[in-house]
Each structure stands twice: as structure tokens, then as C-alpha cells.
Protein backbone atom coordinates (compact mmCIF):
# COMPACT_ATOMS: atom_id res chain seq x y z
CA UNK A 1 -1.41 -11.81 -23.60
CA UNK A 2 2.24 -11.73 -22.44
CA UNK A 3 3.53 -11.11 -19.64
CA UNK A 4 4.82 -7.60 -19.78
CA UNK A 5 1.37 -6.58 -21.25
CA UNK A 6 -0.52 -8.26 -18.17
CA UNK A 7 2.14 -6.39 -15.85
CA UNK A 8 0.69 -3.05 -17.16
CA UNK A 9 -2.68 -3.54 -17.02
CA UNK A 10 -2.38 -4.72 -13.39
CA UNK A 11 -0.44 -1.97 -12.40
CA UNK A 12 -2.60 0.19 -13.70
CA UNK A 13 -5.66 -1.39 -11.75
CA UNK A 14 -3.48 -1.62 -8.61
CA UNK A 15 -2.33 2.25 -8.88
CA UNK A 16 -6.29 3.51 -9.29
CA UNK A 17 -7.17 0.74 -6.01
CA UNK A 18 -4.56 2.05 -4.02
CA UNK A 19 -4.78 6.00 -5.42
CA UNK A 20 -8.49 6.31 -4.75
CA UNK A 21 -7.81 4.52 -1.43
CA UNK A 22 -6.21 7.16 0.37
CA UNK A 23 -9.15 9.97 0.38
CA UNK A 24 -11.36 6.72 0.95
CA UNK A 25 -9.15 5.62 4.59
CA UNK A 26 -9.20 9.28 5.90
CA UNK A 27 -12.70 9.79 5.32
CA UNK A 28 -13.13 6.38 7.17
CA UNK A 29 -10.71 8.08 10.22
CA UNK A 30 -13.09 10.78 10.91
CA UNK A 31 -15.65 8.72 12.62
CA UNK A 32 -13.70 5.39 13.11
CA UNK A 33 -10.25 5.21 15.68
CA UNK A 34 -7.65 3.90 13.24
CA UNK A 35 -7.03 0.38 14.48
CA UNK A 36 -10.64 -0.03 14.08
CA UNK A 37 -10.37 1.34 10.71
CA UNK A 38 -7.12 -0.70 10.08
CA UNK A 39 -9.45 -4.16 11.77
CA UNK A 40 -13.04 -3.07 9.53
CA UNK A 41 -11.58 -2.54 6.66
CA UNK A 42 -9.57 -5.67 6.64
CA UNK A 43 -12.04 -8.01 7.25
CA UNK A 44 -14.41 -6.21 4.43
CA UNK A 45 -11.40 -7.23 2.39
CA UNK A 46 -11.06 -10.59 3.58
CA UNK A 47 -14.53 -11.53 2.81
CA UNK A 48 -14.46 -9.50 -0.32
CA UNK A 49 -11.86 -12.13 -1.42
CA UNK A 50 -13.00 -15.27 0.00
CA UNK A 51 -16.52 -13.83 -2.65
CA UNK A 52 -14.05 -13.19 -5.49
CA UNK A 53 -12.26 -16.74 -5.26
CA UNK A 54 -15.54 -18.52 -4.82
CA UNK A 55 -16.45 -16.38 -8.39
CA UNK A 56 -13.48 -16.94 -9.96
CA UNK A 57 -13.91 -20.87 -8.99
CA UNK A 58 -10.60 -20.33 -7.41
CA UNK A 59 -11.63 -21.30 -3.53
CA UNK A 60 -9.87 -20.25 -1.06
CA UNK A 61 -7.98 -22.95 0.99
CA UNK A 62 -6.57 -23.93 4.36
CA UNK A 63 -2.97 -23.66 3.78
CA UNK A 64 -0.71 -26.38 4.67
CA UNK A 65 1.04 -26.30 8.11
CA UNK A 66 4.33 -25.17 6.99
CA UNK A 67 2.82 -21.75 5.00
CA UNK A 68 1.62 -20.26 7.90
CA UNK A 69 4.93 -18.82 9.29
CA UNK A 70 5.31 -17.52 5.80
CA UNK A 71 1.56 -15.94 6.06
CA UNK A 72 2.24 -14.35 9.08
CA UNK A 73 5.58 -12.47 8.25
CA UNK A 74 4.39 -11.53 4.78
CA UNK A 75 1.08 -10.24 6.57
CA UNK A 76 2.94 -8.52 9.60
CA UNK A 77 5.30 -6.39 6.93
CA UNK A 78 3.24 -5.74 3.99
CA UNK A 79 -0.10 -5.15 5.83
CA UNK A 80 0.09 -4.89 9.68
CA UNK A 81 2.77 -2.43 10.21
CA UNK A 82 1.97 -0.94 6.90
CA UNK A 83 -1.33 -0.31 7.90
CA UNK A 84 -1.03 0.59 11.19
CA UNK A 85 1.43 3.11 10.55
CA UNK A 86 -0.40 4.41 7.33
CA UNK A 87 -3.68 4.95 9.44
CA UNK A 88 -1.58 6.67 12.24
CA UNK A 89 0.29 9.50 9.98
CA UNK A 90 -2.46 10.45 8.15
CA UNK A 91 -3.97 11.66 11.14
CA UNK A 92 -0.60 13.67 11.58
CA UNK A 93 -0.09 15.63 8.22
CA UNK A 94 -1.89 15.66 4.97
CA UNK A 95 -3.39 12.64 3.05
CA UNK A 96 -1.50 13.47 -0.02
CA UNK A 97 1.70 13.84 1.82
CA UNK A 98 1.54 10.96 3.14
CA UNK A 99 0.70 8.73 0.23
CA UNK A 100 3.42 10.25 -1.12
CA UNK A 101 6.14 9.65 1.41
CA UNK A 102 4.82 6.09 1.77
CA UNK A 103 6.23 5.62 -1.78
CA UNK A 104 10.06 5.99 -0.82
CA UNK A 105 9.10 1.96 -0.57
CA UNK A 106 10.64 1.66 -4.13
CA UNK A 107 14.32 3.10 -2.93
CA UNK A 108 14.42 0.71 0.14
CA UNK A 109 12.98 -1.93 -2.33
CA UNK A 110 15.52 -1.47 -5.36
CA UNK A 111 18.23 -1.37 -2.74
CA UNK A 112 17.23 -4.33 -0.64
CA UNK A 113 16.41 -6.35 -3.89
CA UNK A 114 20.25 -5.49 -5.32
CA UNK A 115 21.70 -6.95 -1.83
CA UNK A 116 19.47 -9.58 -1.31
CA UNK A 117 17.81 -10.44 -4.86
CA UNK A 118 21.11 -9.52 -6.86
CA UNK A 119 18.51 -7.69 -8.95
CA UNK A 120 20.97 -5.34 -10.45
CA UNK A 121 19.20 -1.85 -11.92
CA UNK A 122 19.13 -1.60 -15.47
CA UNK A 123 19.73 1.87 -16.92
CA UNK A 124 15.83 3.00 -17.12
CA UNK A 125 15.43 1.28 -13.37
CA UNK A 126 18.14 3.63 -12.51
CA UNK A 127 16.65 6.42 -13.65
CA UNK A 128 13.74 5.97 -12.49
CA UNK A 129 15.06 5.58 -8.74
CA UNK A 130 17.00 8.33 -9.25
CA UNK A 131 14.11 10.04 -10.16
CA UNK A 132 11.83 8.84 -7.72
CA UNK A 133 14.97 9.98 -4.63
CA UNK A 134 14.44 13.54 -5.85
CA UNK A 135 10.60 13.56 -5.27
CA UNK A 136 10.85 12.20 -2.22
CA UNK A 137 13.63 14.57 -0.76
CA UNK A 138 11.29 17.54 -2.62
CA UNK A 139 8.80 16.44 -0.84
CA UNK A 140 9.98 15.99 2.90
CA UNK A 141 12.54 18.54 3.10
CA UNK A 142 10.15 21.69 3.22
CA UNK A 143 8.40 19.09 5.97
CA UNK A 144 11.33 18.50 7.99
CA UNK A 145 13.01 22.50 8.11
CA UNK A 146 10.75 22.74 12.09
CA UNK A 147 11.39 19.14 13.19
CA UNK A 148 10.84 15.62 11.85
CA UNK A 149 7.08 15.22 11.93
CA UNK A 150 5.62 12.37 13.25
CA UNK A 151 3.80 11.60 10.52
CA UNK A 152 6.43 11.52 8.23
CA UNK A 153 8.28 8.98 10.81
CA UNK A 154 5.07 6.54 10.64
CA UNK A 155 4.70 7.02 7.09
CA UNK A 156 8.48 5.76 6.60
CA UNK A 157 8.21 3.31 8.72
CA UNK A 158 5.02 1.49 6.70
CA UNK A 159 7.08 2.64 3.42
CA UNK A 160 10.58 0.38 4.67
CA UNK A 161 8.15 -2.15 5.85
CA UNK A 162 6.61 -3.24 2.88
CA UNK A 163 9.88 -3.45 1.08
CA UNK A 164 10.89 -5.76 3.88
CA UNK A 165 7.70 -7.67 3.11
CA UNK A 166 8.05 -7.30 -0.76
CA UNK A 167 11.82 -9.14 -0.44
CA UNK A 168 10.95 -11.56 1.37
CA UNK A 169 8.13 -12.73 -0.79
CA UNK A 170 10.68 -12.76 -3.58
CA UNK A 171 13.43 -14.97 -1.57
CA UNK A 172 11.18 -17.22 0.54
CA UNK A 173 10.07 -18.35 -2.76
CA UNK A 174 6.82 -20.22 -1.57
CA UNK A 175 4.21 -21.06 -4.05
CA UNK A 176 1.00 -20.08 -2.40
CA UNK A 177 -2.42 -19.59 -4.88
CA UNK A 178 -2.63 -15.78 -4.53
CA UNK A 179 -6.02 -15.72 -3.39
CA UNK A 180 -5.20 -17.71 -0.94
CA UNK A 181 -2.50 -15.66 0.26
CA UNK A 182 -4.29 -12.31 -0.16
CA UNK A 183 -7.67 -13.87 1.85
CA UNK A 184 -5.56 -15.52 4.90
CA UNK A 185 -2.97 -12.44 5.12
CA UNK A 186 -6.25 -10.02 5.69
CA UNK A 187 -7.58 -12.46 7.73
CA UNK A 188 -4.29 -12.66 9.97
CA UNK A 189 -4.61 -8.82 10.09
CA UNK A 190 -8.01 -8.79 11.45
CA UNK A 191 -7.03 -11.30 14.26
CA UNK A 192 -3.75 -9.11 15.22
CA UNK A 193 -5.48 -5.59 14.88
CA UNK A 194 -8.59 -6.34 16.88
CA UNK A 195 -6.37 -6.85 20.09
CA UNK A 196 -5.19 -3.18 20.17
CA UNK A 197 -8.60 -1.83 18.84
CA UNK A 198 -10.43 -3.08 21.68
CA UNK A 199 -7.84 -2.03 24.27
CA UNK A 200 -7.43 1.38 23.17
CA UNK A 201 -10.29 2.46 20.73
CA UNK A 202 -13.11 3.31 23.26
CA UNK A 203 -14.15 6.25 21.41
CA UNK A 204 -15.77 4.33 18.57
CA UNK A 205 -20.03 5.85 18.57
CA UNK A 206 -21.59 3.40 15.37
CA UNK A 207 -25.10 5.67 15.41
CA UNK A 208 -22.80 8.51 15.10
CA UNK A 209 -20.89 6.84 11.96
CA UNK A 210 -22.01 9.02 8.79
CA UNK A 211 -21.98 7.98 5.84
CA UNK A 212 -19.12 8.70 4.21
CA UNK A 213 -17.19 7.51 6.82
CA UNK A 214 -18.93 4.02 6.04
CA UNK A 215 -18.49 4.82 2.48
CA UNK A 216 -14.98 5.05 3.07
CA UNK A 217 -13.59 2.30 4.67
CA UNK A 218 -16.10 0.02 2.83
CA UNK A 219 -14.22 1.03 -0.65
CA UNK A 220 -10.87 0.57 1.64
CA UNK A 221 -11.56 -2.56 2.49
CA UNK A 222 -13.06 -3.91 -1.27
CA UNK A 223 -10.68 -2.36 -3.32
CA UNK A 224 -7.39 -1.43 -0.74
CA UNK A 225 -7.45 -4.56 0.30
CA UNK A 226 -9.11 -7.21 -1.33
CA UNK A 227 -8.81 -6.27 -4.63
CA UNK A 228 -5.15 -4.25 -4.26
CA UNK A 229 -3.66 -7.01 -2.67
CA UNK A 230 -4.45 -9.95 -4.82
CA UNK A 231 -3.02 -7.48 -7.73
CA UNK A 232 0.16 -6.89 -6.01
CA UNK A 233 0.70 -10.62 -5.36
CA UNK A 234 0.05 -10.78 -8.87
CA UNK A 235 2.36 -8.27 -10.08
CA UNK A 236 5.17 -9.43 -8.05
CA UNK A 237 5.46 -12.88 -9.53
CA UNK A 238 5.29 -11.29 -12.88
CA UNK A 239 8.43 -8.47 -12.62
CA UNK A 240 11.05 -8.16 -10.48
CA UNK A 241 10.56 -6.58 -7.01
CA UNK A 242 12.28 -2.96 -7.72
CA UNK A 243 10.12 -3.20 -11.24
CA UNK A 244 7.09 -3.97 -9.36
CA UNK A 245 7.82 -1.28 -6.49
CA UNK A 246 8.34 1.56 -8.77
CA UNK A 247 5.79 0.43 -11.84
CA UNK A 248 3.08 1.36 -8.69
CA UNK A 249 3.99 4.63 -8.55
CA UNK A 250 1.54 6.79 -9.73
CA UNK A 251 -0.98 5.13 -6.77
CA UNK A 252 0.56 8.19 -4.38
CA UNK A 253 -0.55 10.97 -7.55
CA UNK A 254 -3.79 9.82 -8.48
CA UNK A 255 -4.04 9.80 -4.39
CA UNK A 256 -2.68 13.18 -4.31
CA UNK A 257 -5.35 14.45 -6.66
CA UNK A 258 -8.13 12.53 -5.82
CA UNK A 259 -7.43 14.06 -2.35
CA UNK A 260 -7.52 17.32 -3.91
CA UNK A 261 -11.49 17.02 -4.95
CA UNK A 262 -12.16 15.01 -2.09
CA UNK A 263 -10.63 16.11 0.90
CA UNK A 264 -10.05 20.03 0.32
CA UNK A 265 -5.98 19.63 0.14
CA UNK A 266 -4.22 22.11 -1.47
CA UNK A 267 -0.85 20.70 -2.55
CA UNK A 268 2.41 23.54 -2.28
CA UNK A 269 4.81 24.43 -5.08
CA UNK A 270 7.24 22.17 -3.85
CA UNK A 271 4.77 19.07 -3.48
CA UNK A 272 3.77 19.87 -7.21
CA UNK A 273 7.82 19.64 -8.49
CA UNK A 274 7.80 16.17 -6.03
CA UNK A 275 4.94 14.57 -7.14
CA UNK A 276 5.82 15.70 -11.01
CA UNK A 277 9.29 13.69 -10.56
CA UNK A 278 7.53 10.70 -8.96
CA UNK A 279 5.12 10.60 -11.97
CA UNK A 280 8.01 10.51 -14.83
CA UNK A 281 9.99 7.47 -12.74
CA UNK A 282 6.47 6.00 -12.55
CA UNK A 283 5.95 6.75 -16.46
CA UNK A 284 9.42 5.01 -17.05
CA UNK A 285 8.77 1.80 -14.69
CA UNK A 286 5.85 1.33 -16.69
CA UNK A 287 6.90 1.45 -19.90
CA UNK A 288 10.28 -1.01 -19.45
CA UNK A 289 8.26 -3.58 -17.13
């Protein structure tokens, strides 16, 4: 199999993880406070992947000395804050909405990658972005005519923090087993999180859990984390960062829609024209990766 052909069939395993993820956290918000949620659901991924290695007779490791400062900044961009601030908008505007903003990460990712990577855009990756800019400003303009809406901020905020994650990963250069990075990023998530969840999430009732709450971050935690993440990692060593960023675009519309069925959103005219120009930069990522 070459590698262009792998690229595509992970991305399209990583785009239905992450899609089908988003109905999956806010169904999990309902009963759980969302750095519990955020805490849970990472260590169901963590231990998902420490099964998977084990399976794959890949075993996850103790990483050497000098990898952990690398761990923890990869973990604190592309999954702490991420998550954190993922969990926190979607309890401020709508599911779909948010998945979709989150996905501006491929504009601060193609631009960070030029100035940083000297990954210069090719004339499909260029369309794509340019694509992808007027889905995103479809989107969050009707959203912003009353006020920037906090959700949108947080949602932002995890979208420019991944990028920052996704760079780095590209110019620290470190060659860390993926499973290995994947299982001991989670786990570095589920040691950070816990602090704030037991400070501040005292309304947590487990007999009152139902579920599809339980249902919910379970499938957040297998397949948004464990099984997302050791894709992306993946993916990224594969393509080049703004490839990789915008080839995982159509996670935010099968989100959208499986939000739809799920969740009883109704998307508006103008988040129908957005999320119709995310899907055709998506459509062209994938088919020059």
C-alpha cells in the first residue's frame, strides 16, 4: 500500500472517530461536569490504547527522560486546551457549530506550517484553504451580528491550539512509537484534568448518570481518543501538516449531521452554504494527499 493510499484510508477512519464524537461528548455533558467528562473520557482512552498496543504486540513503553517535555507540550496543545475548551463551548452554542468552528484549525495550521515548516501551499492546498476561510466566516458571521459568543471564543481557542500542537510535532521532530505517544499524552491529560475536576465539579450524581450519558463518553473516550489520536499521529508523519489539517475535514460534517439525528439540531441556511464549502476543501485535501 503506498503512502498516499494509507493517508486516505486513515483520514477517513479519523474523520468518522472524530465526526461521531461530537453528539457522543454532549450527550456525555448532560449528566457529567465537563472536566470530568474531559478526565473520564481520557483515561477510557488511555487504557483503550495501552489494550490496543498490547494487541497489536506493539507495548506501550516508558519513554526515555528527555521525551517527556515533548509529551507534555504536545499533550497540553493538542488535547488539554483542546479539550477543555471543546467541552466548555459546546455547552455555550450548538454541537454542530461548534465542531465546525473548531475546524478553522486548518487556516492557523497552513499558515503556521508556511512560516515555520516552509510548507508552501500548492495550488489545490490553496484552494482548499481558501475554501475552507469562506465556511468558516459563513458560519460565524450570522453568530457574531449580537456579540462574540463565548462559545465561539472557546471553540477558537481549542481550534489555534491544536495547530500550535500540530507544528510543533512537525519541527520538534522526535521519533516517539505512536502508541506510545497517543497512550502517555491521554495519560498526561488525565493527571492535569483531574486537578480542576475535583476542585470545581461538585455537581457530579453517578446513580443519576443515564445511560446515554455513559454511552457517550465511553465511545468518546474509545474512539475520540484512543483510537482518533493514534490515527492523527499517524497521519501526520505521513502528509504534511496543512495536508493533514485540512484532509480531516469532513470530521466537523459528518458531526454536523450525526448531530442532526442525534441531538435534535436543526442546522440554518447559512450553516448549510458553510458546511457545503468546508466539505468541497475537504473533498480536495483528500484527493491530492
Amino acid at each position: 500500500m503506498t503512502d498516499s493510499l494509507k493517508a486516505r484510508l486513515l483520514l477517513v477512519m479519523l474523520c468518522l472517530s472524530w465526526g461521531l464524537t461530537w453528539p457522543a461528548m454532549r450527550l456525555a455533558l448532560v449528566d457529567f461536569p465537563p472536566f470530568t467528562m474531559r478526565a473520564v473520557s481520557a483515561l477510557i482512552g488511555a487504557a483503550a490504547m495501552f489494550a490496543i498496543a498490547a494487541l497489536a504486540g506493539r507495548p506501550v513503553r516508558i519513554p526515555p527522560r528527555d521525551v517527556w517535555p515533548y509529551i507534555f507540550i504536545v499533550s497540553f496543545f493538542t488535547i488539554i486546551v483542546f479539550a477543555v475548551c471543546v467541552a466548555f463551548a459546546q455547552l455555550h452554542t450548538m454541537t454542530g457549530r461548534v465542531a465546525i468552528i473548531v475546524y478553522t484549525m486548518p487556516i492557523w495550521t497552513g499558515l503556521l506550517s508556511w512560516w515555520f515548516l516552509g510548507e508552501r501551499p500548492n495550488a489545490y492546498t490553496a484552494v482548499a484553504l481558501a475554501l475552507c476561510c469562506a465556511g468558516m466566516a459563513t458560519l460565524i458571521y450570522p453568530l457574531a451580528t449580537s456579540g462574540i459568543p463565548l462559545g465561539i471564543v472557546l471553540a477558537l481557542t481549542a481550534a489555534v491550539s491544536w495547530s500550535i500542537g500540530t507544528i510543533y510535532i512537525k519541527t520538534a521532530r522526535k521519533d516517539v512509537e505512536p502508541f506510545t505517544l497517543a497512550a502517555w499524552q491521554l495519560i498526561t491529560t488525565v493527571v492535569v484534568i483531574s486537578a480542576p475536576a475535583i476542585i470545581f465539579d461538585h455537581s457530579l450524581d453517578l446513580p443519576a448518570i443515564s445511560w446515554e450519558a455513559w454511552a457517550g463518553i465511553t465511545f468518546a473516550g474509545l474512539f475520540g481518543s484512543a483510537v482518533a489520536y493514534y490515527l492523527w499521529f499517524q497521519i501526520i508523519r505521513i502528509l504534511p501538516a496543512s495536508n493533514a489539517a485540512l484532509g480531516a475535514l469532513s470530521s466537523p460534517v459528518i458531526g454536523l449531521i450525526s448531530s442532526i439525528f442525534l441531538l435534535g439540531e436543526i442546522p440554518s441556511g447559512t450553516d448549510v452554504v458553510g458546511f457545503a464549502l468546508i466539505f468541497a476543501a475537504s473533498f480536495i485535501a483528500l484527493l491530492k494527499t
